[in-house]
Protein backbone atom coordinates (compact mmCIF):
# COMPACT_ATOMS: atom_id res chain seq x y z
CA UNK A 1 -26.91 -0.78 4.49
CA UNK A 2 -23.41 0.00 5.60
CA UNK A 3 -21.13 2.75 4.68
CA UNK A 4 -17.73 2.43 3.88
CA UNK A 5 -16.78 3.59 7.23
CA UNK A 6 -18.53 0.68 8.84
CA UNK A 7 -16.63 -1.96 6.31
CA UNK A 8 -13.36 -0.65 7.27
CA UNK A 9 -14.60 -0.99 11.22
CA UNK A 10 -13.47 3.03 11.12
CA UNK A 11 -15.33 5.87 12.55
CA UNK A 12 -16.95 8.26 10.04
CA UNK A 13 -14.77 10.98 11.43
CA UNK A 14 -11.23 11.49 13.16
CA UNK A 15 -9.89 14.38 15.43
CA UNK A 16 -6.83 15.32 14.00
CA UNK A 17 -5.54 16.22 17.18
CA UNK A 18 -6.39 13.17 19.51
CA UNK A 19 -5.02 11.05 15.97
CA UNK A 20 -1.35 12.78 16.81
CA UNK A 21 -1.60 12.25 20.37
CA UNK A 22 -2.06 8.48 19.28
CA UNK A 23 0.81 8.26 16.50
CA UNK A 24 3.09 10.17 18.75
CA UNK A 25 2.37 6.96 21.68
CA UNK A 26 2.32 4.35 18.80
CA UNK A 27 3.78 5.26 15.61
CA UNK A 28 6.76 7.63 15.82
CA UNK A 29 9.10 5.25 17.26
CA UNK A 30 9.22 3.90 13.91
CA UNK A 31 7.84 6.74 11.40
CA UNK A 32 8.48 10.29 11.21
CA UNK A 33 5.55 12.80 10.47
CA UNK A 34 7.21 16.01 9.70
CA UNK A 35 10.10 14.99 7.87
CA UNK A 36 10.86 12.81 4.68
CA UNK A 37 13.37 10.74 6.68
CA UNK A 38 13.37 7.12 7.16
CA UNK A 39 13.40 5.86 10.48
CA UNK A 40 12.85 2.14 11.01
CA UNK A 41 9.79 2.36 8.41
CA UNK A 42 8.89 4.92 5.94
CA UNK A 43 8.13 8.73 6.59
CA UNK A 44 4.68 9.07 6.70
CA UNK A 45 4.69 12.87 5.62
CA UNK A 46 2.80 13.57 2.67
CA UNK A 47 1.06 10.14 2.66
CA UNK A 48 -1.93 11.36 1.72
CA UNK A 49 -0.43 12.99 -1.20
CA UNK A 50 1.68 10.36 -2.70
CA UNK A 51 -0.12 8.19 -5.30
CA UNK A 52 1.20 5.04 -3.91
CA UNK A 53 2.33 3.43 -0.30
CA UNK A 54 6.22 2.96 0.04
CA UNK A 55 5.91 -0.45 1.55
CA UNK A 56 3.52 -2.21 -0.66
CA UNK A 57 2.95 -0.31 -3.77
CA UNK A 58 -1.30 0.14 -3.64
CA UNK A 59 -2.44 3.41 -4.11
CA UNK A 60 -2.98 5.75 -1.05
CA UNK A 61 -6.38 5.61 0.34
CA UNK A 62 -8.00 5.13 3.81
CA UNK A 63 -9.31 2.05 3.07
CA UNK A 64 -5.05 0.78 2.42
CA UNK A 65 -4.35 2.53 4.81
CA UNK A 66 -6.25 1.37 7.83
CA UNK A 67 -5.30 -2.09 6.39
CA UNK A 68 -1.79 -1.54 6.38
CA UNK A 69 -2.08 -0.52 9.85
CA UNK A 70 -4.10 -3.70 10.94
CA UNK A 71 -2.39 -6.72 9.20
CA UNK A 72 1.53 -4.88 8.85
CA UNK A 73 4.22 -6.52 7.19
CA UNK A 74 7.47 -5.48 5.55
CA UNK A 75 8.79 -5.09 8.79
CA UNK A 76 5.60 -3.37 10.40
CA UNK A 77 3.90 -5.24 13.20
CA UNK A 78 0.35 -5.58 12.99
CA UNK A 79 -2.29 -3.61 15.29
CA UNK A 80 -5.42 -5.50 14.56
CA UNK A 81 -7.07 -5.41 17.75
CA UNK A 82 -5.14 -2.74 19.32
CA UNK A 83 -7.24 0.64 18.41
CA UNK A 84 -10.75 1.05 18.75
CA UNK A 85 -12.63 2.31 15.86
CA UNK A 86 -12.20 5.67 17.11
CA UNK A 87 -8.87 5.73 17.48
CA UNK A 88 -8.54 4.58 13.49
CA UNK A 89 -10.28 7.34 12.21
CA UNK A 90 -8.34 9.75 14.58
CA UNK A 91 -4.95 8.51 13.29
CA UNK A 92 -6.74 8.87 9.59
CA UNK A 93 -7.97 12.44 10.06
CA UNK A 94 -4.31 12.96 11.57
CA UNK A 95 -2.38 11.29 8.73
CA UNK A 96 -4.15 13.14 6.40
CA UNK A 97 -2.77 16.17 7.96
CA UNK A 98 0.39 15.72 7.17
């Protein structure tokens, strides 16, 4: 039987830590994390928080999440392909952070 973790192709846990080492490299070009500023997308602080995603209105979850970050859109490129499973749950456990 798989887990949800497995479905999603992410890890069952994240480091926080090595997550912001990885959004810093790949993500905050276009997103800030500690401020509610726009920068080319949507801040991402609080996203854990906020009931629904700014750039496609489904509710906040890891599961919408991790597939916002594969398959994009609105103006976000898609990085299916580019982070291991790993990596995923890092930037998870890091987003969650915030």
């Amino acid at each position: 039987m798989f887990g949800l973790s497995a479905l999603l192709g992410v890890a069952a846990t994240g480091d926080p830590a090595k997550g912001n080492e990885l959004f810093d490299e790949q993500c905050a070009q276009c997103h800030h994390a500690y401020t509610e500023e726009f920068k080319k997308g949507p801040s991402l602080k609080w996203l854990f928080i906020k009931e629904k995603l700014d750039s496609n209105g489904k509710p906040v979850s890891e599961a919408a999440v991790a597939e916002k970050i594969e398959k994009g859109g609105n103006g976000m490129p898609p990085f299916k392909g580019s982070f291991s499973d790993q990596d995923k749950a890092d930037l998870l456990a890091f987003l969650k952070t915030l």
